[in-house]
N, C-alpha and C. Protein backbone atom coordinates (compact mmCIF):
# COMPACT_ATOMS: atom_id res chain seq x y z
N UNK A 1 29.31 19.95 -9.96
CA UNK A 1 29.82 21.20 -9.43
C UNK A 1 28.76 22.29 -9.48
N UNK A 2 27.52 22.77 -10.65
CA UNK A 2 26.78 23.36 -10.89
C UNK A 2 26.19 23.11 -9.78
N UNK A 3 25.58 21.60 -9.10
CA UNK A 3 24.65 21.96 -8.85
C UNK A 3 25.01 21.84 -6.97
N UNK A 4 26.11 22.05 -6.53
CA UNK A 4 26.71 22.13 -5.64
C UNK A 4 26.64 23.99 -5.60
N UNK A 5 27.42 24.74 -6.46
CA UNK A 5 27.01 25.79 -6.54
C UNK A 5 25.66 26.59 -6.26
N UNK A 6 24.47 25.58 -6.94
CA UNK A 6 22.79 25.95 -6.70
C UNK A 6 22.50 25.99 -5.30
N UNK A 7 23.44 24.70 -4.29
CA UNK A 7 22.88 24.67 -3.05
C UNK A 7 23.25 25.74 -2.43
N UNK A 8 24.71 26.60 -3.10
CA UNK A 8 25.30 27.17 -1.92
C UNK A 8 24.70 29.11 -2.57
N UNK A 9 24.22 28.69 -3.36
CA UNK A 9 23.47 29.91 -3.94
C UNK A 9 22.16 30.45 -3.43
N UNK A 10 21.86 29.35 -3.06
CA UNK A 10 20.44 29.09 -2.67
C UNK A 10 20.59 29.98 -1.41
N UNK A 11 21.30 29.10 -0.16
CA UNK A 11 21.50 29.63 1.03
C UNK A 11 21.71 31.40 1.37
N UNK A 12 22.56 31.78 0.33
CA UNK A 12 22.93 33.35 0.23
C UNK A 12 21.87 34.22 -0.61
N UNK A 13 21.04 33.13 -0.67
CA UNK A 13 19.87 34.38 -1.70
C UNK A 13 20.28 34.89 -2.53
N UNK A 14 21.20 33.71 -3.47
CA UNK A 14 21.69 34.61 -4.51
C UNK A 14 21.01 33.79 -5.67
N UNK A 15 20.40 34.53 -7.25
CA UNK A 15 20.21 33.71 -8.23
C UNK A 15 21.11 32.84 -9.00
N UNK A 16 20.58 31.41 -9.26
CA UNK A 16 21.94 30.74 -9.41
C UNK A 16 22.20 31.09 -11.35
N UNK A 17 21.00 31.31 -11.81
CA UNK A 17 21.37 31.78 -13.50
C UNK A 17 21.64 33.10 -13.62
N UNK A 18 21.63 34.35 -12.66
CA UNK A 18 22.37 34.94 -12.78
C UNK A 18 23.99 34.99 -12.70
N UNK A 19 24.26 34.24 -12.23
CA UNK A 19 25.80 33.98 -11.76
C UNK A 19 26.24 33.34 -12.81
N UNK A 20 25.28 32.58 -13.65
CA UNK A 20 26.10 31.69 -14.53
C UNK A 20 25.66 32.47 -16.07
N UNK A 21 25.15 33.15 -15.89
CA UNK A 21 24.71 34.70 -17.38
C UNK A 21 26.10 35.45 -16.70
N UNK A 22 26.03 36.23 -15.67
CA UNK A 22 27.44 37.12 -15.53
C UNK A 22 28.82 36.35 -16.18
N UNK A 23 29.06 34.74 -15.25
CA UNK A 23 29.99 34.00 -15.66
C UNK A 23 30.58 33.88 -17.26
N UNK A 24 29.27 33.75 -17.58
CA UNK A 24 29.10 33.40 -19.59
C UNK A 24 29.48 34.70 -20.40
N UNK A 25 30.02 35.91 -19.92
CA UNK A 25 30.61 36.61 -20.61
C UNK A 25 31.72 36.40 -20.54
N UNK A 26 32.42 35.67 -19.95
CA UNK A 26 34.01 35.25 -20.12
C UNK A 26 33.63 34.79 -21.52
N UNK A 27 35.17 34.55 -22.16
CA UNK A 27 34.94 33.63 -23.53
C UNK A 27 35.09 32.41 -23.73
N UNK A 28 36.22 31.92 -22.28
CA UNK A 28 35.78 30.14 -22.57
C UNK A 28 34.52 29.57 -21.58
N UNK A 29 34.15 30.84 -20.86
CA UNK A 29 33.00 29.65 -19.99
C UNK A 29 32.06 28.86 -20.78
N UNK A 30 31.89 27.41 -19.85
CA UNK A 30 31.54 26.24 -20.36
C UNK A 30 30.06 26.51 -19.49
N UNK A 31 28.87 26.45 -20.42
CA UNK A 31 27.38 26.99 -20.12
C UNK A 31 26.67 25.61 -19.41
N UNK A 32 27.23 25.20 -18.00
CA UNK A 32 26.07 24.17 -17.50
C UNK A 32 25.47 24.74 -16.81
N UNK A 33 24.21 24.16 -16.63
CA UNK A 33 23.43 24.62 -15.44
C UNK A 33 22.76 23.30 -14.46
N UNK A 34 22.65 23.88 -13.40
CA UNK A 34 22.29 22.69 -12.66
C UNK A 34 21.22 22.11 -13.04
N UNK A 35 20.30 20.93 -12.13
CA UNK A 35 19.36 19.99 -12.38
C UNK A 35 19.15 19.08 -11.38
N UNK A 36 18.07 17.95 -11.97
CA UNK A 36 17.88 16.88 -12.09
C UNK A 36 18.59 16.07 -12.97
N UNK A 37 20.06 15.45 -12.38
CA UNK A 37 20.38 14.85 -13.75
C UNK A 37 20.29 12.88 -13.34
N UNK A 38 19.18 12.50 -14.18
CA UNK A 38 18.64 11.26 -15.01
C UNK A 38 19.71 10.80 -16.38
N UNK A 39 18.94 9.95 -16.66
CA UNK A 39 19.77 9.18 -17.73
C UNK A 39 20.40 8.31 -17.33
N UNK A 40 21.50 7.82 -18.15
CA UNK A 40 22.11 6.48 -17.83
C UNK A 40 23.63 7.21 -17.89
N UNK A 41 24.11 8.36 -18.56
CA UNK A 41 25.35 8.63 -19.13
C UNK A 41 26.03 9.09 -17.69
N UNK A 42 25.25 9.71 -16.93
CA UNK A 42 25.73 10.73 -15.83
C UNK A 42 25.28 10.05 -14.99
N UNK A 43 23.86 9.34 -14.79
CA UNK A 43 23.27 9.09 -13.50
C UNK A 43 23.82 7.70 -13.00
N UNK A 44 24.47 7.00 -14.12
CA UNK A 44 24.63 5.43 -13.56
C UNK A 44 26.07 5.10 -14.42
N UNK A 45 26.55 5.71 -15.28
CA UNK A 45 27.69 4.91 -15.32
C UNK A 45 28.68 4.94 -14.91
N UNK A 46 28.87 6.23 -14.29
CA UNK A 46 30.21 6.67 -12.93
C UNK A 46 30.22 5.28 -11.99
N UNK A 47 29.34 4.52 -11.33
CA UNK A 47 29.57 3.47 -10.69
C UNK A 47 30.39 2.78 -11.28
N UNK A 48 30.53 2.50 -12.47
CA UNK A 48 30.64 1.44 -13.46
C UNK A 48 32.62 1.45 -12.96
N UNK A 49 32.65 2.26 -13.33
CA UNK A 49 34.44 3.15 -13.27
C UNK A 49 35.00 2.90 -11.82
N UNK A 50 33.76 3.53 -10.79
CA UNK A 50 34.24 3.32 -9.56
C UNK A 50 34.06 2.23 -8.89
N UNK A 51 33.05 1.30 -9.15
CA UNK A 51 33.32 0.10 -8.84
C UNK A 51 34.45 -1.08 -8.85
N UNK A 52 34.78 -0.44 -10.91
CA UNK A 52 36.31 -1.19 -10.83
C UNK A 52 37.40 -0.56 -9.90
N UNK A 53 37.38 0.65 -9.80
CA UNK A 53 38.28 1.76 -8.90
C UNK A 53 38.97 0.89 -7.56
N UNK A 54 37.77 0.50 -7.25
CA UNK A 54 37.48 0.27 -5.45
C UNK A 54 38.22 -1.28 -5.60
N UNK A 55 37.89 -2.04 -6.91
CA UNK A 55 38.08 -3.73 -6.82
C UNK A 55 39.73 -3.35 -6.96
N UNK A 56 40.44 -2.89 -7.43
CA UNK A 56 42.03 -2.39 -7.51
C UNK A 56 42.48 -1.65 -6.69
N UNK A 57 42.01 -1.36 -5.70
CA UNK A 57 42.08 -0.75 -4.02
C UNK A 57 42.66 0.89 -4.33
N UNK A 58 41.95 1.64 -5.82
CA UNK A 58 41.59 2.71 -5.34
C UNK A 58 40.51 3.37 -4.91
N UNK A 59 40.13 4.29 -3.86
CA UNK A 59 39.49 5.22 -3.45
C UNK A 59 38.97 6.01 -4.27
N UNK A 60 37.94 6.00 -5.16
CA UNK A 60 37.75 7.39 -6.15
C UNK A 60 36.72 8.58 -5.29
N UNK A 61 37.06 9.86 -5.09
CA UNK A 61 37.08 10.95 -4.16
C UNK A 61 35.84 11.86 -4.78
N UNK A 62 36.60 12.11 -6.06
CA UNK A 62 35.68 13.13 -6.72
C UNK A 62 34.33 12.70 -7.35
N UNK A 63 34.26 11.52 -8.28
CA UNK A 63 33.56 10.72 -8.93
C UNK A 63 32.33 10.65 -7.66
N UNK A 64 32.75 10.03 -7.00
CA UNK A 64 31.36 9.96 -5.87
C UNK A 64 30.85 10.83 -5.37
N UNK A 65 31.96 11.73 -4.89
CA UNK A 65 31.05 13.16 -4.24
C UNK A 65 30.23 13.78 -5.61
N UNK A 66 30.45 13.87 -6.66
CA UNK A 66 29.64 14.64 -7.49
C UNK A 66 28.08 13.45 -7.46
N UNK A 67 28.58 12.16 -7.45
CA UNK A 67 27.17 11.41 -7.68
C UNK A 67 26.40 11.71 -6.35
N UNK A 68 27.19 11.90 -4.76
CA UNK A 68 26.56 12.27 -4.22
C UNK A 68 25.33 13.36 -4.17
N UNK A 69 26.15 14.44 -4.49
CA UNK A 69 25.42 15.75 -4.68
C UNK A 69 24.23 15.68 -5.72
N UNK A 70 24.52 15.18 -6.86
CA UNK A 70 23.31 14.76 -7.82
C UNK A 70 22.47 14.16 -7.61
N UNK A 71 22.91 12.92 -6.52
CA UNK A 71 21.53 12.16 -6.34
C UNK A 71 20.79 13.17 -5.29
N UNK A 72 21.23 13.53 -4.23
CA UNK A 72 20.92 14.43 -3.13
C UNK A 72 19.83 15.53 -4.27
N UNK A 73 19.29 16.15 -4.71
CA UNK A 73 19.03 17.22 -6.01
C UNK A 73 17.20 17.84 -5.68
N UNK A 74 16.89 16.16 -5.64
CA UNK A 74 14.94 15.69 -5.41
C UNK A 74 15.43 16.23 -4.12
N UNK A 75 15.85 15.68 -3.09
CA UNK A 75 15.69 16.27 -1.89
C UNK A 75 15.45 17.59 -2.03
N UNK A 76 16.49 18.23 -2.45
CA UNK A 76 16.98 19.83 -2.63
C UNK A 76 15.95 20.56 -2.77
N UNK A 77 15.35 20.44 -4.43
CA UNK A 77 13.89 21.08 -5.21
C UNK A 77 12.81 20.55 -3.90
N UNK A 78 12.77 19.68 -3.62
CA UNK A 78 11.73 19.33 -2.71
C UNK A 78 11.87 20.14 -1.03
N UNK A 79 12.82 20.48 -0.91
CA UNK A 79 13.10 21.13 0.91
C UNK A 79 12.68 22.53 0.38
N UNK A 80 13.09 23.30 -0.79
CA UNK A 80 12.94 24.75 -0.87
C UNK A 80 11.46 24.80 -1.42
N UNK A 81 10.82 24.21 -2.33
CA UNK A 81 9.26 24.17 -2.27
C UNK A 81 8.28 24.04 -0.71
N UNK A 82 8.58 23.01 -0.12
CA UNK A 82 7.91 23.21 1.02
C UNK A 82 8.68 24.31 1.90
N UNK A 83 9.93 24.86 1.94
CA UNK A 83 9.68 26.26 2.28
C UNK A 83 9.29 27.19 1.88
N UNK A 84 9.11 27.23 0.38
CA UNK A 84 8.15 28.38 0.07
C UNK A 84 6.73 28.33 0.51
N UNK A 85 6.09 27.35 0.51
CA UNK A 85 4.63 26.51 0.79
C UNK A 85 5.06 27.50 2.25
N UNK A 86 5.47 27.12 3.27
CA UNK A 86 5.45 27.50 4.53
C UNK A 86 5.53 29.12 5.14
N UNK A 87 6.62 29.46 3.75
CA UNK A 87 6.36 31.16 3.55
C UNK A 87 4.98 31.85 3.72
N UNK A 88 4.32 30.99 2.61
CA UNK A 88 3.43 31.56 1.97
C UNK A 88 2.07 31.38 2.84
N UNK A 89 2.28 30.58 4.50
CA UNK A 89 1.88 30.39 4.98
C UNK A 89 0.33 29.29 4.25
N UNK A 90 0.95 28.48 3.64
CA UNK A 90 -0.03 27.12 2.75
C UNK A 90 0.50 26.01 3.91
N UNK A 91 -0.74 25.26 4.10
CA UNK A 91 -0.58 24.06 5.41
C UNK A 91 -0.02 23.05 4.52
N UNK A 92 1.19 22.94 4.81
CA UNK A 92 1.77 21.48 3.74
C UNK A 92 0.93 20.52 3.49
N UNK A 93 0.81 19.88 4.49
CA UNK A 93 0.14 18.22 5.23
C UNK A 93 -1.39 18.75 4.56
N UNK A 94 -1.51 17.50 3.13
CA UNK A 94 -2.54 17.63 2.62
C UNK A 94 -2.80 18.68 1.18
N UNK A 95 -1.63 19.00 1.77
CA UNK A 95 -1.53 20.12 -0.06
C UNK A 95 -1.44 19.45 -1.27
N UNK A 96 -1.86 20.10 -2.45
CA UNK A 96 -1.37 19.46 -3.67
C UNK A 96 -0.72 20.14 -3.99
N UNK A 97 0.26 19.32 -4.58
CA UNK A 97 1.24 19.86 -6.06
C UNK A 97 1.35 19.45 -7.27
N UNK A 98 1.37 19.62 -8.33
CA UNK A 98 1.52 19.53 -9.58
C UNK A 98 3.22 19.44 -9.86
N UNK A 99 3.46 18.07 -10.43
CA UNK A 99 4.49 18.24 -11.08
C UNK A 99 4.71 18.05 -12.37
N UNK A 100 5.17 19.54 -13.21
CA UNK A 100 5.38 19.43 -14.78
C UNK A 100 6.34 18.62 -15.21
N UNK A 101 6.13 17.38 -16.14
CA UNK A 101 7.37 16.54 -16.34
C UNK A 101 7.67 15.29 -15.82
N UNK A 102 7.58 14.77 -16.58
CA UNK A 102 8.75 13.30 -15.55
C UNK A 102 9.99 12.77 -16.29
N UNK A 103 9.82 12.75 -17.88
CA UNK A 103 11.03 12.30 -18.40
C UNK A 103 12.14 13.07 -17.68
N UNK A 104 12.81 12.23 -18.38
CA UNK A 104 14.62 12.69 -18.01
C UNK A 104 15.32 13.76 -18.38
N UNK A 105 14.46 14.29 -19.73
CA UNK A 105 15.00 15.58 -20.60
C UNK A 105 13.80 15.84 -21.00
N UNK A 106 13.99 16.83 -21.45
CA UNK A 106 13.07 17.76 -21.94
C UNK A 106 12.78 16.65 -24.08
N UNK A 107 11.59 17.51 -24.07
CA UNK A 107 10.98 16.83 -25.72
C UNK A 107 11.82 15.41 -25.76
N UNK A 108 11.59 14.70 -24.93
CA UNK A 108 11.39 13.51 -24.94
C UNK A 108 10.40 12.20 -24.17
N UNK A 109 10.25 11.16 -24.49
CA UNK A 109 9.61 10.48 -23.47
C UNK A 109 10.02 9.48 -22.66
N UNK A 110 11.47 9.28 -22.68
CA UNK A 110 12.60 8.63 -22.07
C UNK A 110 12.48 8.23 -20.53
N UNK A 111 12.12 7.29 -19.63
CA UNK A 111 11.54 7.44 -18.37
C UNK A 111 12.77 7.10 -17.65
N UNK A 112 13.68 6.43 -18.27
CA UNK A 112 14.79 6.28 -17.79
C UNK A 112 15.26 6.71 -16.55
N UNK A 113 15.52 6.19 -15.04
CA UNK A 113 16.16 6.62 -14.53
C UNK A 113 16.67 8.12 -14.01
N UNK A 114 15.01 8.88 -14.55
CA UNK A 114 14.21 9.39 -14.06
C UNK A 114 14.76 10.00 -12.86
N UNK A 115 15.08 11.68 -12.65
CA UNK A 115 15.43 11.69 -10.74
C UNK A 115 14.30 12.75 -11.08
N UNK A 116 13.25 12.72 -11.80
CA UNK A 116 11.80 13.67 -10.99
C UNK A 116 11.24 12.63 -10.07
N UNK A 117 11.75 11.58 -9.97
CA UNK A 117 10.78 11.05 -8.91
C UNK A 117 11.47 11.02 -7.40
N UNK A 118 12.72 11.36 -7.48
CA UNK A 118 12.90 11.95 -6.15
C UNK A 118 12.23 13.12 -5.59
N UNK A 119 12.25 14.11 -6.39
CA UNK A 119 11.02 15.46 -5.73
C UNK A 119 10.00 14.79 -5.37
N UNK A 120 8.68 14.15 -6.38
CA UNK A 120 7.63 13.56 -6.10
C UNK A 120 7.95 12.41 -4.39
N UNK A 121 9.00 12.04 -4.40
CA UNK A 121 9.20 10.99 -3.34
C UNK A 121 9.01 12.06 -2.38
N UNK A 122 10.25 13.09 -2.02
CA UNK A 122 10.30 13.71 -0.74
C UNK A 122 9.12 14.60 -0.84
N UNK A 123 7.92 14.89 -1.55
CA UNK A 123 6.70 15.74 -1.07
C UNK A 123 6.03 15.00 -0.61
N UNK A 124 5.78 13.72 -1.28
CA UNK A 124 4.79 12.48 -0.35
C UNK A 124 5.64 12.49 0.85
N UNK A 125 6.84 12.56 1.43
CA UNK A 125 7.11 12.40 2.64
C UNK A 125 6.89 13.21 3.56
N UNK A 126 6.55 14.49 3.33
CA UNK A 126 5.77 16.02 3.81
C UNK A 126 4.48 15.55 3.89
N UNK A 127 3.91 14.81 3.31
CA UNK A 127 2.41 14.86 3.63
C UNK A 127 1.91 15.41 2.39
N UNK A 128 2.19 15.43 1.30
CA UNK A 128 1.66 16.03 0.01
C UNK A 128 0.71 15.49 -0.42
N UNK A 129 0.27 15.55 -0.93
CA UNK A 129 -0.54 14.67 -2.65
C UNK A 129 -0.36 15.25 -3.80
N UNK A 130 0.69 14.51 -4.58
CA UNK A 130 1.37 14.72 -5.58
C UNK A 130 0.98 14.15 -7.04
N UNK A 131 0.28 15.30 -8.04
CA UNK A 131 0.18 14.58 -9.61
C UNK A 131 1.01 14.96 -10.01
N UNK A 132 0.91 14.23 -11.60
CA UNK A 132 1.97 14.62 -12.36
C UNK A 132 1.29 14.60 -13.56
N UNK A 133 2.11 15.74 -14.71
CA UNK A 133 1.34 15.79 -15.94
C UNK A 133 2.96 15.86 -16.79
N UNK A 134 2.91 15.05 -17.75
CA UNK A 134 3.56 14.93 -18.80
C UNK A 134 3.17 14.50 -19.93
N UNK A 135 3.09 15.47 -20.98
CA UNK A 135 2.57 15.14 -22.18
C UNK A 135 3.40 14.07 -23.33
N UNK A 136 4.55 14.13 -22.70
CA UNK A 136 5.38 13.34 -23.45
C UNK A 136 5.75 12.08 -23.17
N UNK A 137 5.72 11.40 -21.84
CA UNK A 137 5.55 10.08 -21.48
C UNK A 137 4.22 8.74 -21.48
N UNK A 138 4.69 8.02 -21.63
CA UNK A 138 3.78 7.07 -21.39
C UNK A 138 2.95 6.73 -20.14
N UNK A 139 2.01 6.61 -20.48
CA UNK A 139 0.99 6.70 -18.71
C UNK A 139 1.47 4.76 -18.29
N UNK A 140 1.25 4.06 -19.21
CA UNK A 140 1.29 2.70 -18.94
C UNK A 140 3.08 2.55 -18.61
N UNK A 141 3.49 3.14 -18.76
CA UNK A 141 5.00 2.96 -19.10
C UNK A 141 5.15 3.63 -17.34
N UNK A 142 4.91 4.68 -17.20
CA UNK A 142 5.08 5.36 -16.05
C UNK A 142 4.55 4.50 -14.83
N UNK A 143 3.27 3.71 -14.86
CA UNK A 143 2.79 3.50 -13.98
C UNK A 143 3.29 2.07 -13.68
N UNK A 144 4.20 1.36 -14.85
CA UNK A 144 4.61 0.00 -14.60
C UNK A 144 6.03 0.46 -13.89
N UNK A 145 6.30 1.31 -14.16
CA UNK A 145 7.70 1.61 -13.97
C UNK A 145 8.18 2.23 -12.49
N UNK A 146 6.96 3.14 -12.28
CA UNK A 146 7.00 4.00 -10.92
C UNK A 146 6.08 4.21 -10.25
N UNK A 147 4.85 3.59 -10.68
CA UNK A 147 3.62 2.89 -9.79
C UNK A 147 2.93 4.82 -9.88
N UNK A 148 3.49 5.27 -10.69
CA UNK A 148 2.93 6.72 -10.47
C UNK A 148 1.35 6.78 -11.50
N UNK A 149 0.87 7.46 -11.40
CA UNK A 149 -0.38 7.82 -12.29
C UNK A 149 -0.52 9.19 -12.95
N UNK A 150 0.27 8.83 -14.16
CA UNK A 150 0.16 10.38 -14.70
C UNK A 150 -1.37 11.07 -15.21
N UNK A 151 -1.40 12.05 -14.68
CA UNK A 151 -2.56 12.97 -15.15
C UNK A 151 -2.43 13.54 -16.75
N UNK A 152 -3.78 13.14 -17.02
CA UNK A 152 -3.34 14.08 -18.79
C UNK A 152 -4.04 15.19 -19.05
N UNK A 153 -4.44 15.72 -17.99
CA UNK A 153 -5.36 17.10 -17.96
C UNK A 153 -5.73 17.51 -16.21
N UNK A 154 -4.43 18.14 -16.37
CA UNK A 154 -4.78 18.22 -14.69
C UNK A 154 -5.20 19.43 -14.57
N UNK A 155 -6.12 20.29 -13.58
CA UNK A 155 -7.44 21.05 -13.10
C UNK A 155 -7.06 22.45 -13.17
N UNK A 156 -7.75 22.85 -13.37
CA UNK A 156 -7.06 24.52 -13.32
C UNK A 156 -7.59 24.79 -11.96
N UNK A 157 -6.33 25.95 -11.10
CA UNK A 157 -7.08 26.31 -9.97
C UNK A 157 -6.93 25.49 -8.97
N UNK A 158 -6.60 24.33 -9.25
CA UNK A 158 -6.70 23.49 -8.37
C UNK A 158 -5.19 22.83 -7.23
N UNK A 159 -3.99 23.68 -7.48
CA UNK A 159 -2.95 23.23 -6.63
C UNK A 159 -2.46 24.50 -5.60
N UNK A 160 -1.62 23.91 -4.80
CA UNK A 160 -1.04 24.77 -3.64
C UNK A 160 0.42 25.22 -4.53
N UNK A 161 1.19 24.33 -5.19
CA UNK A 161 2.64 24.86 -5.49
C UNK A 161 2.12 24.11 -7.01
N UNK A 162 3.15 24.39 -8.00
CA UNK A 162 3.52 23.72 -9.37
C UNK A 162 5.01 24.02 -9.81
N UNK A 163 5.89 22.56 -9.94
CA UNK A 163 6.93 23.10 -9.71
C UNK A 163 7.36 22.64 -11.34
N UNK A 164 7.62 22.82 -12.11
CA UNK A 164 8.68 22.91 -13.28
C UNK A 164 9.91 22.08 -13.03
N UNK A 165 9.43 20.41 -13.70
CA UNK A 165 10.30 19.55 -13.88
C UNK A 165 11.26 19.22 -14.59
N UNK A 166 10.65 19.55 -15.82
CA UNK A 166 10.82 18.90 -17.13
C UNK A 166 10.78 20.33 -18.05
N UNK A 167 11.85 20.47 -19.15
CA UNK A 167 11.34 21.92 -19.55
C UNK A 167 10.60 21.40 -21.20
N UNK A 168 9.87 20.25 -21.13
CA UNK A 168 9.18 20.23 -22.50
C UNK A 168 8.48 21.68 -23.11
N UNK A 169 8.91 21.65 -24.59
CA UNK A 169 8.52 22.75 -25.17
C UNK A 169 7.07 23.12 -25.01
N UNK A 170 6.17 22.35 -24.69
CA UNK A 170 4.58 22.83 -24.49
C UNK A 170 4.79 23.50 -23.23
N UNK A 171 5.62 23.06 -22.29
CA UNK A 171 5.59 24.04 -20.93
C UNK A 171 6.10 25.36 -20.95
N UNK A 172 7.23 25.42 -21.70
CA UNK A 172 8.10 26.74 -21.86
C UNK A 172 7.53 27.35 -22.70
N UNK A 173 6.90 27.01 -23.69
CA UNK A 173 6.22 28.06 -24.54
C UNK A 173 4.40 28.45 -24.26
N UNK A 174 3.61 27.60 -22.71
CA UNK A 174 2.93 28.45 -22.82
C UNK A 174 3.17 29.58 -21.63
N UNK A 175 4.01 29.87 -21.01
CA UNK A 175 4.56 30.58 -20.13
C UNK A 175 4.31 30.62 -18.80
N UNK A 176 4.60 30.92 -18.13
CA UNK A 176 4.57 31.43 -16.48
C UNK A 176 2.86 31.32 -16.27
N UNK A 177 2.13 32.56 -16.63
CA UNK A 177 1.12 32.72 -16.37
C UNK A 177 0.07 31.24 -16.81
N UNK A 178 0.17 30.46 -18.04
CA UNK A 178 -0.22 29.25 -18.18
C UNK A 178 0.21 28.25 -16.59
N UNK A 179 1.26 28.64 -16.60
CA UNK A 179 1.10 27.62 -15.42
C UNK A 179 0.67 27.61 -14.10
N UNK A 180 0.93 28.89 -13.78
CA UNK A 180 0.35 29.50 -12.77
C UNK A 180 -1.37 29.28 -12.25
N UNK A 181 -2.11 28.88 -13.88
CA UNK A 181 -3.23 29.15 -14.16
C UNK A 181 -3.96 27.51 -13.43
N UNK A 182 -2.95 26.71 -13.17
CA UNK A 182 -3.22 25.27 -12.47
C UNK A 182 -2.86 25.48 -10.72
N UNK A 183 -2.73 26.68 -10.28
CA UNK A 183 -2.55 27.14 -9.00
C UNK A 183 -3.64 27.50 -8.33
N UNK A 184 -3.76 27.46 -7.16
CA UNK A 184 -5.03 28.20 -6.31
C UNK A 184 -4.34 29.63 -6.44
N UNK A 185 -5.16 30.56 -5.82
CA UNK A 185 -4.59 32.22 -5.25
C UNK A 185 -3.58 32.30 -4.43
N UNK A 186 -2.05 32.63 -4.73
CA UNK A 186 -1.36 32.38 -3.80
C UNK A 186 -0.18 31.32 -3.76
N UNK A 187 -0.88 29.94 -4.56
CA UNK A 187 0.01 28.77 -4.77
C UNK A 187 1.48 29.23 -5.53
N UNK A 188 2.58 28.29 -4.67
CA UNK A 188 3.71 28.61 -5.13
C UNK A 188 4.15 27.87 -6.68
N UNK A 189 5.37 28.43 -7.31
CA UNK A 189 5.60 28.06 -8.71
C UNK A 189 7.19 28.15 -9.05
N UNK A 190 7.96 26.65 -8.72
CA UNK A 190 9.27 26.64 -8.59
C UNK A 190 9.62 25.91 -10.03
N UNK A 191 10.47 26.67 -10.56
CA UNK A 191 10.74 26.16 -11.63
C UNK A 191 12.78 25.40 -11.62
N UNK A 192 12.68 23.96 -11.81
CA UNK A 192 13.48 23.72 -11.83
C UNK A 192 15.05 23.99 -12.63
N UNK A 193 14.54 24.22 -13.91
CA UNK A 193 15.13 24.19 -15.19
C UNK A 193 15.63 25.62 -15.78
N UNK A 194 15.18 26.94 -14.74
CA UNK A 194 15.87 28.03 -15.00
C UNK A 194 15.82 28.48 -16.30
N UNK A 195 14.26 28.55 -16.88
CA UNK A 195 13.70 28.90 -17.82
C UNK A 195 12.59 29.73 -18.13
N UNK A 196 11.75 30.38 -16.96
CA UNK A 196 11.11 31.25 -17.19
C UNK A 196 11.60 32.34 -16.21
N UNK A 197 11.49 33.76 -16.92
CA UNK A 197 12.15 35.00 -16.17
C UNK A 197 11.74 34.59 -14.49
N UNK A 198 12.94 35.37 -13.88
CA UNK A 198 12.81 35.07 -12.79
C UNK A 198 11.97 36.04 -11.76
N UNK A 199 11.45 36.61 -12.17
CA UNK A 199 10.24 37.49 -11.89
C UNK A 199 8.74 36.75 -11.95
N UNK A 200 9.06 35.90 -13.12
CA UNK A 200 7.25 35.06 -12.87
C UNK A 200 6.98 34.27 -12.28
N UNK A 201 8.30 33.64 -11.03
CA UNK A 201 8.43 32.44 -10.57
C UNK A 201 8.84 33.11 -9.20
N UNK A 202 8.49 31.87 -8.22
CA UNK A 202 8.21 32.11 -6.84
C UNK A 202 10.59 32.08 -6.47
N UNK A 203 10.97 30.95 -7.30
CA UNK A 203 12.22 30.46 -7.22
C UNK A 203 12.58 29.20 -8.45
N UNK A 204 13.76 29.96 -8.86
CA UNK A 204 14.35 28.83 -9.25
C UNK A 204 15.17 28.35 -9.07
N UNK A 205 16.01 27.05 -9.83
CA UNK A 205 17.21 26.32 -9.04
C UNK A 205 18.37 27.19 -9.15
């Protein structure tokens, strides 16, 4: 539902963590925020339910549309980056981007089922060239797993966008301007995870 909300937030130019900071002064609101949601709990075992659903000839309605919308997510982060790229008048085709993160959660190294590699998927389909830096995953693990090649010191200066995957504590605590600092002049900086003020960032989810 959050992150159904993000899409339709998005469209109206409205911030989607402001709405859910205003929301959070009620006293029972329940504090989610949208994402990338990976794992096994959310990302794969709803089949499990609806598979039996379907073998007993019910229809399950809701269960799927939410997996819909979740898996749909990489697309999402990935369509509003290359419109900022296009804002900002940056030639997609051939750009780099930096992506912070690949685990599934944050301060972990869990590769699990993984939906940062849907963003990384739909920028290679733009014409990107896409690294990735995660301090917390395995490079051998990553690259058996998703044929990806994680960077362990990627360039300062050197990207068109950097988008905020993963909110590992080395990212959030060296701030905006740290990351920024792996950008060319100009390069955009989308942060997924709705964790650095929204003033130091080009957009977040």
């Amino acid at each position: 539902m959050i992150n159904e909300l993000a899409q339709i937030f998005s469209k109206l130019g409205i911030d989607t963590l402001e709405v859910l900071e205003a929301a959070g002064t009620k006293w029972n609101f329940l504090p989610f925020r949208p994402g990338l949601v990976g794992g096994h709990c959310i990302g794969v075992d709803p089949y499990y339910l609806t598979h039996k659903a379907q073998e007993i000839g019910y229809q399950p309605e809701v269960i799927l549309a939410g997996r819909r919308i979740n898996d749909g997510m990489g697309e999402h982060v990935a369509n509003r980056v290359v419109r900022l790229m296009t804002r900002k008048r940056i030639n997609v085709v051939d750009a780099r981007v930096l992506i912070m993160g690949l685990a599934f959660k944050e301060n972990c190294p869990d590769l699990r089922n993984t939906r940062v590699v849907d963003v990384i998927a739909e920028l290679r389909a733009y014409g990107l060239a896409v690294d990735v830096h995660d301090p917390w995953v395995s490079v051998d693990e990553a690259r058996a797993e998703y044929g990806l090649n994680v960077t362990t010191n990627p360039g300062k200066a050197s990207y068109d966008a950097i988008v905020l995957c993963v909110a590992h504590r080395e990212f959030t605590a060296s701030g905006a301007a740290a990351l920024r600092a792996y950008g060319k002049p100009g390069a955009v900086l989308f942060d997924v995870k709705s964790v650095l003020p929204r003033a130091d960032v080009d957009e977040r989810l």
